[in-house]
Protein backbone atom coordinates (compact mmCIF):
# COMPACT_ATOMS: atom_id res chain seq x y z
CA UNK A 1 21.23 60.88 -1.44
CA UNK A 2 17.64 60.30 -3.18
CA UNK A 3 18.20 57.17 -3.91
CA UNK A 4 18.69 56.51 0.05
CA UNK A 5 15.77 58.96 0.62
CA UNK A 6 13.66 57.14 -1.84
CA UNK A 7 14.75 53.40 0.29
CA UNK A 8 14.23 55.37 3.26
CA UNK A 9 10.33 56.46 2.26
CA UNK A 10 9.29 53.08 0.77
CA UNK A 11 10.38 51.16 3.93
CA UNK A 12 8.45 53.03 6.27
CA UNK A 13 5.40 53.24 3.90
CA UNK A 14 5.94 49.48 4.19
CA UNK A 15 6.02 49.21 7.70
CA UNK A 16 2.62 51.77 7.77
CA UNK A 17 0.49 49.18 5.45
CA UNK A 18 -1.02 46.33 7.11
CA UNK A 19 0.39 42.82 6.61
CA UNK A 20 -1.39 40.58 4.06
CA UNK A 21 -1.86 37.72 5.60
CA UNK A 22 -3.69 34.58 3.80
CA UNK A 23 -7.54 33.90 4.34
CA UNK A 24 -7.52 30.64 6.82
CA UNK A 25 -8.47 27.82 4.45
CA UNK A 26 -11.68 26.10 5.09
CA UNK A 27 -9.20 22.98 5.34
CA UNK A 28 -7.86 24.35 8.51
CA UNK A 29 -10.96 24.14 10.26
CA UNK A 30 -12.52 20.84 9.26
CA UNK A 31 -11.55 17.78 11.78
CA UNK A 32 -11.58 16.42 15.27
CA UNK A 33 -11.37 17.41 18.10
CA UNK A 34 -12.04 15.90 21.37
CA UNK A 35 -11.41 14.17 24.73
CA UNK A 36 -10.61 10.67 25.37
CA UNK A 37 -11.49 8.93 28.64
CA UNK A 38 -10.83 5.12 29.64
CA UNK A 39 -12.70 3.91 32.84
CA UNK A 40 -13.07 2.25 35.16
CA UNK A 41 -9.69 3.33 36.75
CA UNK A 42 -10.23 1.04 39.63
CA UNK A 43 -11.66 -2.92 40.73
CA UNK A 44 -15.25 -2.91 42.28
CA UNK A 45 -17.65 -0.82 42.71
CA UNK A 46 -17.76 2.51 42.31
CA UNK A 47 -18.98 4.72 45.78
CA UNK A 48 -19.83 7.92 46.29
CA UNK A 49 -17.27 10.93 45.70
CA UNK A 50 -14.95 7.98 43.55
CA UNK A 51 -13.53 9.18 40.62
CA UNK A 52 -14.55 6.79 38.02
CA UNK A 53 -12.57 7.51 34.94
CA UNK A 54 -9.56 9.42 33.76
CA UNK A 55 -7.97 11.31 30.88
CA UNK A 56 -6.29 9.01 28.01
CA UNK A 57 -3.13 10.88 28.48
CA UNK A 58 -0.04 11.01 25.77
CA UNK A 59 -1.41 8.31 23.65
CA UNK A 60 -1.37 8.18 19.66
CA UNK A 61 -4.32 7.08 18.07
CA UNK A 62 -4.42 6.07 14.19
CA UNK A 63 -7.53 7.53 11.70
CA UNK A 64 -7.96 5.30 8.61
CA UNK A 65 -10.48 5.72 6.17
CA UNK A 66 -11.34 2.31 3.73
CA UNK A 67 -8.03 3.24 1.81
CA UNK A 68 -6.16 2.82 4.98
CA UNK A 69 -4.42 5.45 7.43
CA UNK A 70 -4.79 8.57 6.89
CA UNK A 71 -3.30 10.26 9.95
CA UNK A 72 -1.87 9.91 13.35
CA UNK A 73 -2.39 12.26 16.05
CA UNK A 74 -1.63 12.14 20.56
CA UNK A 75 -3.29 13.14 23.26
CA UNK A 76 -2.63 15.70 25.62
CA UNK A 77 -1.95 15.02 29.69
CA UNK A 78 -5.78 15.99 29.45
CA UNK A 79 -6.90 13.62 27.15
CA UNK A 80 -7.50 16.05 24.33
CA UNK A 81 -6.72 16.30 20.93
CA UNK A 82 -7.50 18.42 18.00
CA UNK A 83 -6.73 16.86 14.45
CA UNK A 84 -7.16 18.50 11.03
CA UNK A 85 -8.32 15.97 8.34
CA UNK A 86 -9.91 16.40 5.25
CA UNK A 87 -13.86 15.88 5.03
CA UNK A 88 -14.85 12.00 5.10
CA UNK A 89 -16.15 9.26 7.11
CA UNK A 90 -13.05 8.12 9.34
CA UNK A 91 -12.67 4.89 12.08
CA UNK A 92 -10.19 5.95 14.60
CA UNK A 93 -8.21 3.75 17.17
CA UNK A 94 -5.52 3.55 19.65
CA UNK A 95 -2.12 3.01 18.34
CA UNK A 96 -0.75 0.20 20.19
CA UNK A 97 -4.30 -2.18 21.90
CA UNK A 98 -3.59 -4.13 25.18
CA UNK A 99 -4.30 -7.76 25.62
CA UNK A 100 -6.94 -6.26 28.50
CA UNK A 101 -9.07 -3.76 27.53
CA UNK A 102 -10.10 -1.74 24.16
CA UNK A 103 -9.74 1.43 23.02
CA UNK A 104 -12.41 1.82 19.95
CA UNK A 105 -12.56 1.88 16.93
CA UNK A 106 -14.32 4.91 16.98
CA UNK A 107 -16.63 6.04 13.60
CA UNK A 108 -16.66 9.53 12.49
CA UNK A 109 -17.59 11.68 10.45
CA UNK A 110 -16.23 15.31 9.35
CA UNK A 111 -17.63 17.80 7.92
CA UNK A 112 -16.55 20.31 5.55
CA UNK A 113 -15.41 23.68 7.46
CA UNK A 114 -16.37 22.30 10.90
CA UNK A 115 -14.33 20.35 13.62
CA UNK A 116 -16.56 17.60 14.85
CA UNK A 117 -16.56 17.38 18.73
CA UNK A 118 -16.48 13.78 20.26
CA UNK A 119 -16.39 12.41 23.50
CA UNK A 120 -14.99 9.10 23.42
CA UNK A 121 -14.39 6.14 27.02
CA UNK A 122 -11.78 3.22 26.30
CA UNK A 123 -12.15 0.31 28.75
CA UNK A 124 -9.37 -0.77 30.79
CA UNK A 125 -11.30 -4.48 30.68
CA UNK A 126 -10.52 -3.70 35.21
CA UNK A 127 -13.42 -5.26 37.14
């Protein structure tokens, strides 16, 4: 009967003190994150009230440094992407290029504890 008592106490003194969870790691929160556009979406010229450009949706994109890749990451229906990479200057570009068009390389560089924002337009080579 103590011995259940005892179990009984310690699990609910357990349950009572707060959950150690691990500092984030400065790791964590060094990378990229971004949107990718590609434009022009249509031929000619673009008028008034046109939408010009559009999200680079569900693509994979490749980030090599000069040893080669490093990482591989897609992005969203939005054209957005958040990566995680360690510190470093980085080139990124799209997986698979078309025959038309370009989609970087892109130079970047990350800093320690920070996720660098970019903004980056592919061309769909449309004129």
């Amino acid at each position: 009967m103590k011995l259940v008592t005892l179990a009984l106490i310690l699990t609910l003194i357990s349950m009572l003190s707060p959950a150690q969870t691990p500092a984030p790691s400065s790791a964590s929160k060094t990378g990229i994150e971004g949107v990718i556009t590609v434009a022009p979406i249509h031929p000619g010229p673009v008028r008034p009230g046109m939408q010009s450009s559009a999200p680079l949706a569900n693509t994979t994109l490749v980030i090599s440094d000069q040893t080669g890749t490093v990482a591989e990451f897609a992005t969203d229906g939005q054209g957005r992407f958040k990566v995680s990479i360690q510190p470093g200057r980085y080139r990124v570009i799209k997986k698979e290029q078309q025959k038309i068009g370009h989609c970087g390389p892109f130079d970047v560089d990350v800093t320690a504890g920070q996720m660098t924002k970019v903004e980056w337009q592919c061309d769909t080579g449309m004129r």
